[in-house]
C-alpha atoms as a PDB file:
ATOM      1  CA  UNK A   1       6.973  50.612 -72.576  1.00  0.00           C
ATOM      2  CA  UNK A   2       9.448  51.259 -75.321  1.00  0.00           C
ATOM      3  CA  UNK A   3       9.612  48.609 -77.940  1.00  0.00           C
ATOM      4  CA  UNK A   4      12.393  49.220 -80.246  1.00  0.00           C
ATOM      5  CA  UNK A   5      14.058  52.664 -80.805  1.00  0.00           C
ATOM      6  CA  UNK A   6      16.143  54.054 -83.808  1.00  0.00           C
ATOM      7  CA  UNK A   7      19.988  54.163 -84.148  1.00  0.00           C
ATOM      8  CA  UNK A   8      20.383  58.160 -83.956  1.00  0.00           C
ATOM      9  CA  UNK A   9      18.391  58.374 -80.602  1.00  0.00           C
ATOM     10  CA  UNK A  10      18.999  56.827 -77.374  1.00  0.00           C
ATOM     11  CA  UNK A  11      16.725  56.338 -73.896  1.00  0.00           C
ATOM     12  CA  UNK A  12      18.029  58.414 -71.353  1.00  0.00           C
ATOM     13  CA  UNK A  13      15.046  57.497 -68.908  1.00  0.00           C
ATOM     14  CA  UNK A  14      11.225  57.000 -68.117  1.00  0.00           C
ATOM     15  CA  UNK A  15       9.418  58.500 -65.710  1.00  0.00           C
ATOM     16  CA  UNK A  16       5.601  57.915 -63.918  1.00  0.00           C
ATOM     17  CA  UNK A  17       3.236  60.913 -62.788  1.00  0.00           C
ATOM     18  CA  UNK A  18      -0.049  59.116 -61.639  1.00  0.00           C
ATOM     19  CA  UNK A  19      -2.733  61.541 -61.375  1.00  0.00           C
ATOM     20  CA  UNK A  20      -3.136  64.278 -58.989  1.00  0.00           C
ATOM     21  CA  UNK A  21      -7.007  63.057 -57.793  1.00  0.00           C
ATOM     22  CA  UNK A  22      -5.762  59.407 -57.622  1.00  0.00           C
ATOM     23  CA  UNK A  23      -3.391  59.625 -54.125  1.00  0.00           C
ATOM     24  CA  UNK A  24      -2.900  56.709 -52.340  1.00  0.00           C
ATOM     25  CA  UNK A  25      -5.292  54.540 -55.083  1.00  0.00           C
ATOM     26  CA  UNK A  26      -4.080  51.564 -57.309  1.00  0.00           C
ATOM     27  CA  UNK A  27      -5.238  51.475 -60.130  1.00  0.00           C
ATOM     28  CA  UNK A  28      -5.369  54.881 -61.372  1.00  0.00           C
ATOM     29  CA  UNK A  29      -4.440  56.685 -64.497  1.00  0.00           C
ATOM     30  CA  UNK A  30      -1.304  58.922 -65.196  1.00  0.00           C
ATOM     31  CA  UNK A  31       1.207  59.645 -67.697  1.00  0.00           C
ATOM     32  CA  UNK A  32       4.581  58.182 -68.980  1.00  0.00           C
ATOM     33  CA  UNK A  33       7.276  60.275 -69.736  1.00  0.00           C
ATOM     34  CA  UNK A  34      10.172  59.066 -72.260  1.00  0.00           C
ATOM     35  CA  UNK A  35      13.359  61.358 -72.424  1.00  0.00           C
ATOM     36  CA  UNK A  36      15.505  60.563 -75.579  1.00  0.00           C
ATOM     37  CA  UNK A  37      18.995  62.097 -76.305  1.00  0.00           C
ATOM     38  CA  UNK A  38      20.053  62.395 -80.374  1.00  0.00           C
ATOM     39  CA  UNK A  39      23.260  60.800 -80.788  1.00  0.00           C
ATOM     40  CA  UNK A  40      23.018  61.371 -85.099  1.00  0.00           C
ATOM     41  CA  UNK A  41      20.902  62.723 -87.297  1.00  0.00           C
ATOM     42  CA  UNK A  42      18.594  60.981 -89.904  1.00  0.00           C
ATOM     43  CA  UNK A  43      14.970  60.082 -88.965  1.00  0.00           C
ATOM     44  CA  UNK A  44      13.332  57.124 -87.063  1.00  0.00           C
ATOM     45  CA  UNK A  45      10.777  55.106 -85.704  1.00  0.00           C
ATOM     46  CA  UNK A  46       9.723  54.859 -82.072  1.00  0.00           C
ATOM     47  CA  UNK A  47       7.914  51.178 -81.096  1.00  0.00           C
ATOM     48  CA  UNK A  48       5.599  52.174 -78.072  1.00  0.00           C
ATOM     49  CA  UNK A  49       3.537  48.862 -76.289  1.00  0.00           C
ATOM     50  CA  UNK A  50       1.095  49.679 -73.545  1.00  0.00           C
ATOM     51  CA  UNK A  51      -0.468  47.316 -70.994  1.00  0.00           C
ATOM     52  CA  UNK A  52      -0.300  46.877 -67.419  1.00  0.00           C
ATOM     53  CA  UNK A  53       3.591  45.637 -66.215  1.00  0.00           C
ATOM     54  CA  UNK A  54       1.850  41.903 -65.044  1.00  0.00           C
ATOM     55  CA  UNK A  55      -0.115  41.460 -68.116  1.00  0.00           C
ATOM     56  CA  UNK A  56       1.822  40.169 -71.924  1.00  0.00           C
ATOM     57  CA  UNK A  57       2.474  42.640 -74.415  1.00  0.00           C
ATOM     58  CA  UNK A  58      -0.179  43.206 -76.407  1.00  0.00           C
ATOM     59  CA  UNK A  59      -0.108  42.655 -80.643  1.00  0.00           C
ATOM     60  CA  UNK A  60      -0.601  46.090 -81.513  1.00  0.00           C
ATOM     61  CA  UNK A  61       2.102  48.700 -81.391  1.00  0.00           C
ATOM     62  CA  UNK A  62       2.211  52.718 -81.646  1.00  0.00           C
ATOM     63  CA  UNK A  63       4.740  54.115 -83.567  1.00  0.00           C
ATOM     64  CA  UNK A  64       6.164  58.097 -83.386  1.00  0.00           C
ATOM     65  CA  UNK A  65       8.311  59.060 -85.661  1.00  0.00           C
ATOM     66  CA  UNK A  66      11.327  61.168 -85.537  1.00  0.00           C
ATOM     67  CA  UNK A  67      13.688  63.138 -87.415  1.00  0.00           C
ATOM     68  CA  UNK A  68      17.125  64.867 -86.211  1.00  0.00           C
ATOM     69  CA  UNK A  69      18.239  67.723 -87.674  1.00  0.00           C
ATOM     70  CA  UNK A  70      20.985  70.150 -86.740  1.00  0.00           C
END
């Protein structure tokens, strides 16, 4: 899940793809798609927490960083 996102960026939407060998299965890997929309430029920092939706959020954190240029 995002965490915290910079001022010059903002969430436009998330999106699931479990994967392909996993149909019908709970449980299962996939990937987590983020699309972000520059509203300014300047550079950031993107807080990222993973762990299942039932569980707390865990401590640790992983953090992309950004920069928007023209």
């Amino acid at each position: 899940m995002v965490k915290r996102i910079p001022n010059n960026v903002v969430l436009l939407g998330m999106e699931y793809e479990q994967s392909k060998d996993c149909v019908g299965n709970l449980g299962c890997g996939g990937v987590e798609k983020f699309f972000f929309k520059a509203i300014k430029m300047g550079n950031g920092k993107i807080e990222l927490k993973y762990g299942p939706s039932f569980e707390n959020l865990p401590k640790e954190s992983t953090y992309k960083y950004i920069k928007v240029t023209k």
